[in-house]
Protein backbone atom coordinates (compact mmCIF):
# COMPACT_ATOMS: atom_id res chain seq x y z
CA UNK A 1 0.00 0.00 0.00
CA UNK A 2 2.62 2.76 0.76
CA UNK A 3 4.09 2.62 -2.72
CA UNK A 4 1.01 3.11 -4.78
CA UNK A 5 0.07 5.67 -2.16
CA UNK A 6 3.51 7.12 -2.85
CA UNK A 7 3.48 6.90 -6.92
CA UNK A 8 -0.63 8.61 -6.52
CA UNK A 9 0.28 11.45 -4.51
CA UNK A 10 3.41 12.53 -6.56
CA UNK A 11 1.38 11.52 -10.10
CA UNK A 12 -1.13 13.89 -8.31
CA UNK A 13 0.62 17.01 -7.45
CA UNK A 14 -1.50 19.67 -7.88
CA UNK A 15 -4.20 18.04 -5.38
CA UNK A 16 -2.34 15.37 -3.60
CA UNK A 17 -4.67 15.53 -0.25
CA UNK A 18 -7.46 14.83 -2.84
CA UNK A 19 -5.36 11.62 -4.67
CA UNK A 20 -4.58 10.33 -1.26
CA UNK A 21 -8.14 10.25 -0.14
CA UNK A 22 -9.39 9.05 -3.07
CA UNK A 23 -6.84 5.85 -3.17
CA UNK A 24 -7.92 5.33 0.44
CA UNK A 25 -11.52 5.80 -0.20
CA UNK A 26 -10.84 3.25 -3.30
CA UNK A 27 -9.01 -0.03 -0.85
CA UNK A 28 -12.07 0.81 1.61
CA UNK A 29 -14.71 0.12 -1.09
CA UNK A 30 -13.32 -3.01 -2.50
CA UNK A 31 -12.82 -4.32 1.55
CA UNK A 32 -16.56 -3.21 1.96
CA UNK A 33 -18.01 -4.84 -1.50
CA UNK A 34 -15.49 -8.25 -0.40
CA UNK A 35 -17.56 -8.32 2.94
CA UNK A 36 -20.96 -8.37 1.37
CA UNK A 37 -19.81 -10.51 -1.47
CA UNK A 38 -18.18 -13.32 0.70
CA UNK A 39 -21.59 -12.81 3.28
CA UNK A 40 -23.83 -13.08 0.78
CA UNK A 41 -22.35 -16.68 -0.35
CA UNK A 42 -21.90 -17.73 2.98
CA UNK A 43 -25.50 -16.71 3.47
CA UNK A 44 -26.71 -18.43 0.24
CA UNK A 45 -25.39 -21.62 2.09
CA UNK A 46 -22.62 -22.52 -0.62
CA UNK A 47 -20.02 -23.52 1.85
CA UNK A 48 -17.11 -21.80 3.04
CA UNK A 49 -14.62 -23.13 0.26
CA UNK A 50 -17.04 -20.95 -2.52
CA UNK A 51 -16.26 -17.83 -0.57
CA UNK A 52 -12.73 -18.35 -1.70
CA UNK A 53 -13.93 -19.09 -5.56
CA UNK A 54 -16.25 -16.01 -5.16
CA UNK A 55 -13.19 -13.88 -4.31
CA UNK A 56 -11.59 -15.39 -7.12
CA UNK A 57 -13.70 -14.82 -9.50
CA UNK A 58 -14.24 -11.25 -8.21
CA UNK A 59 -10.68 -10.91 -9.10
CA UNK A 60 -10.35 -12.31 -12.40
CA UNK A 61 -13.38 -9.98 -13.09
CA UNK A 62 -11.62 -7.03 -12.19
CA UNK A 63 -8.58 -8.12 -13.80
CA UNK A 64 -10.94 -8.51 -16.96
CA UNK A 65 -12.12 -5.30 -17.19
CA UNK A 66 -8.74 -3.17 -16.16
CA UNK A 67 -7.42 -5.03 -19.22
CA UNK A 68 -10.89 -4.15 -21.51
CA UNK A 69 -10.26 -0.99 -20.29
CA UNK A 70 -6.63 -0.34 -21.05
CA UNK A 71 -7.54 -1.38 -25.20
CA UNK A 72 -9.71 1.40 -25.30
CA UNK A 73 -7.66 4.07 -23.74
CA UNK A 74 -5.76 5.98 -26.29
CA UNK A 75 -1.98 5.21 -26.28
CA UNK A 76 -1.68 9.40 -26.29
CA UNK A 77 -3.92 10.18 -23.37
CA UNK A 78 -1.64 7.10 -21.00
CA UNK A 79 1.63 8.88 -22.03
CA UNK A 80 0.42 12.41 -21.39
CA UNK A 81 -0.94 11.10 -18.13
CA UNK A 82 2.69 9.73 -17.37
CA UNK A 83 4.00 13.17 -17.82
């Protein structure tokens, strides 16, 4: 966690206070939406080992669509964004 903090704040230097929140506001949602997603299977009575595949497919969904996202970003707008 401290390096990606570290690499948002200085990517983020004309509102770094606002970066940092953000980031920390970002790890607090995806704890919150794990919570409710691993209750809700342990709730639909699927065991405890599906909370693990739940997470893992939660993962590999995420992983999914950063990667469907990246294709569409312009190759321009990720350099100028890397200063």
């Amino acid at each position: 966690m401290p390096p990606l903090q570290m690499r948002v704040v200085s990517a983020a230097a004309a509102a770094p206070n606002l970066a940092s929140a953000m980031n920390i506001g970002a790890f607090n949602l995806g704890n919150a939406i794990g919570a409710a997603l691993g209750g809700g299977v342990i709730d639909a009575d699927l065991g405890f080992p599906a909370v693990s595949l739940a997470g893992a497919a939660a993962a590999g969904t995420a992983l999914a669509l950063l990667l469907g996202l990246r294709r569409r970003t312009p190759r321009t707008h990720l350099a100028a964004a890397r200063g």
